[in-house]
Protein backbone atom coordinates (compact mmCIF):
# COMPACT_ATOMS: atom_id res chain seq x y z
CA UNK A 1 1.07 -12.39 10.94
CA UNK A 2 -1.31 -11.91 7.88
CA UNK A 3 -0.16 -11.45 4.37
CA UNK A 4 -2.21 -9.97 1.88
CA UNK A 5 -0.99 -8.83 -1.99
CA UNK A 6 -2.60 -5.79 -3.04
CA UNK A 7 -2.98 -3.53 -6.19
CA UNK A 8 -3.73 0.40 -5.71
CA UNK A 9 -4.73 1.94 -8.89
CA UNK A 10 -6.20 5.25 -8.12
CA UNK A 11 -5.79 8.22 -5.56
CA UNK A 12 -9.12 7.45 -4.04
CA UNK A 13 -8.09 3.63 -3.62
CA UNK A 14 -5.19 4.47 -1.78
CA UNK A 15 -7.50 7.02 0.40
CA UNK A 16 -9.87 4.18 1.01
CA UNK A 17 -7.13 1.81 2.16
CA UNK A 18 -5.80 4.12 4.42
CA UNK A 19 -9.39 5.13 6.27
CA UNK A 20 -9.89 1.73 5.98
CA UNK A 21 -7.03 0.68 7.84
CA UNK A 22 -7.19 3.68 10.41
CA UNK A 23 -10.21 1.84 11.88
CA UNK A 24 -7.73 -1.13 12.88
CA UNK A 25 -6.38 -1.32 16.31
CA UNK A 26 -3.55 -3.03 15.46
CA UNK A 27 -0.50 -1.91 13.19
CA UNK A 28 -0.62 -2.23 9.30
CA UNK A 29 2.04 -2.24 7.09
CA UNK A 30 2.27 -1.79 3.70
CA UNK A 31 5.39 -3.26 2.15
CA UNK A 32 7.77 -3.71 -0.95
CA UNK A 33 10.43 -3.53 -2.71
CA UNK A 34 12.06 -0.84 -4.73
CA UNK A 35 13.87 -1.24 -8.48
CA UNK A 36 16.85 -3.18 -6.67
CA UNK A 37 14.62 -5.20 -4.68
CA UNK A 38 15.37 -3.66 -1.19
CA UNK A 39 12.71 -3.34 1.14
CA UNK A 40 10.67 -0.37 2.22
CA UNK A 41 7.82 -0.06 4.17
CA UNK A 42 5.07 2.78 5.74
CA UNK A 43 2.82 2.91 7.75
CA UNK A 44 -1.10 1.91 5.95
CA UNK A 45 -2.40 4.69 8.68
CA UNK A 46 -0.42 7.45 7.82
CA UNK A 47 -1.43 10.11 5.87
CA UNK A 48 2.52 10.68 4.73
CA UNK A 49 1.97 7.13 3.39
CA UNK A 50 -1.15 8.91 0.80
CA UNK A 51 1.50 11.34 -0.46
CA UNK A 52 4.10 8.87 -1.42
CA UNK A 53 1.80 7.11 -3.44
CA UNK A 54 -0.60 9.62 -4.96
CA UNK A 55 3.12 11.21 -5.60
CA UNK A 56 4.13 7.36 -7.58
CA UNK A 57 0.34 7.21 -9.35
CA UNK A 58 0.83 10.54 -11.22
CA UNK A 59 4.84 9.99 -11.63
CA UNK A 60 3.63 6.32 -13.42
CA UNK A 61 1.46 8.14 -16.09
CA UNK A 62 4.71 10.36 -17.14
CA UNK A 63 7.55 7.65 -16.72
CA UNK A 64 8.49 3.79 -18.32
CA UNK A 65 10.74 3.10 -15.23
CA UNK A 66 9.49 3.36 -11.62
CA UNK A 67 11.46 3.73 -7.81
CA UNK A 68 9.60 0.78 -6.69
CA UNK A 69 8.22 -2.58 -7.95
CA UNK A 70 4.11 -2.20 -7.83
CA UNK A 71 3.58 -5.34 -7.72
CA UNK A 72 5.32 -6.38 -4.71
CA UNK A 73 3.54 -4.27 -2.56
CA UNK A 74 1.39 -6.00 0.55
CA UNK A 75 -0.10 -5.16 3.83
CA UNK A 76 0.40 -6.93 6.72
CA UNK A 77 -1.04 -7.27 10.37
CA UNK A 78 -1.21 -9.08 13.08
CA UNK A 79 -5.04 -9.62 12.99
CA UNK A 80 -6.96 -11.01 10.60
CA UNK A 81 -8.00 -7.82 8.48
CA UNK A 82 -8.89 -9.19 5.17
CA UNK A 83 -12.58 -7.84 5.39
CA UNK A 84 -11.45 -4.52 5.78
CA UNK A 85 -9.23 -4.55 2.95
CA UNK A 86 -10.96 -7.14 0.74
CA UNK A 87 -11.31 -4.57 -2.45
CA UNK A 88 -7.75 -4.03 -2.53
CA UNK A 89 -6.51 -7.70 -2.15
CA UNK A 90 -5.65 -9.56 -5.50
């Protein structure tokens, strides 16, 4: 399984990983953790996963305290993706 930490700054970022991603054949995962450092997780193909965070982006520019913690989040596969995603990876 590959690991990669990632930082999404913009709406277009997050549409970029996620076309980016679509092109995979295998799964990919985004994961993290919220506040109270439980785990969540969607899937980095799904268009449901562009809502939640465009939906976090514009809630971050109005609020101090966030649902999750940004910079837990990752993506992970089972293949070796890491030139697909490289602009994302920090």
């Amino acid at each position: 399984m590959y690991k990669y930490n990632i930082e999404l700054n913009t709406s277009r970022d997050i549409m970029e990983l996620i076309d980016a991603c679509s092109k995979i054949s295998s799964e990919v995962t985004i994961k993290g953790k919220d506040e109270n450092g439980s785990d969540w997780l969607l899937s980095a193909k799904s268009f449901l996963c562009v809502l939640v965070m465009s939906t976090h982006l514009q809630n971050k520019q109005k609020q101090m305290a966030h649902n999750a913690d940004w910079n837990t989040i990752c993506v992970e596969c089972e293949e070796e993706i890491y030139s697909a995603i490289s602009k994302f990876v920090i």
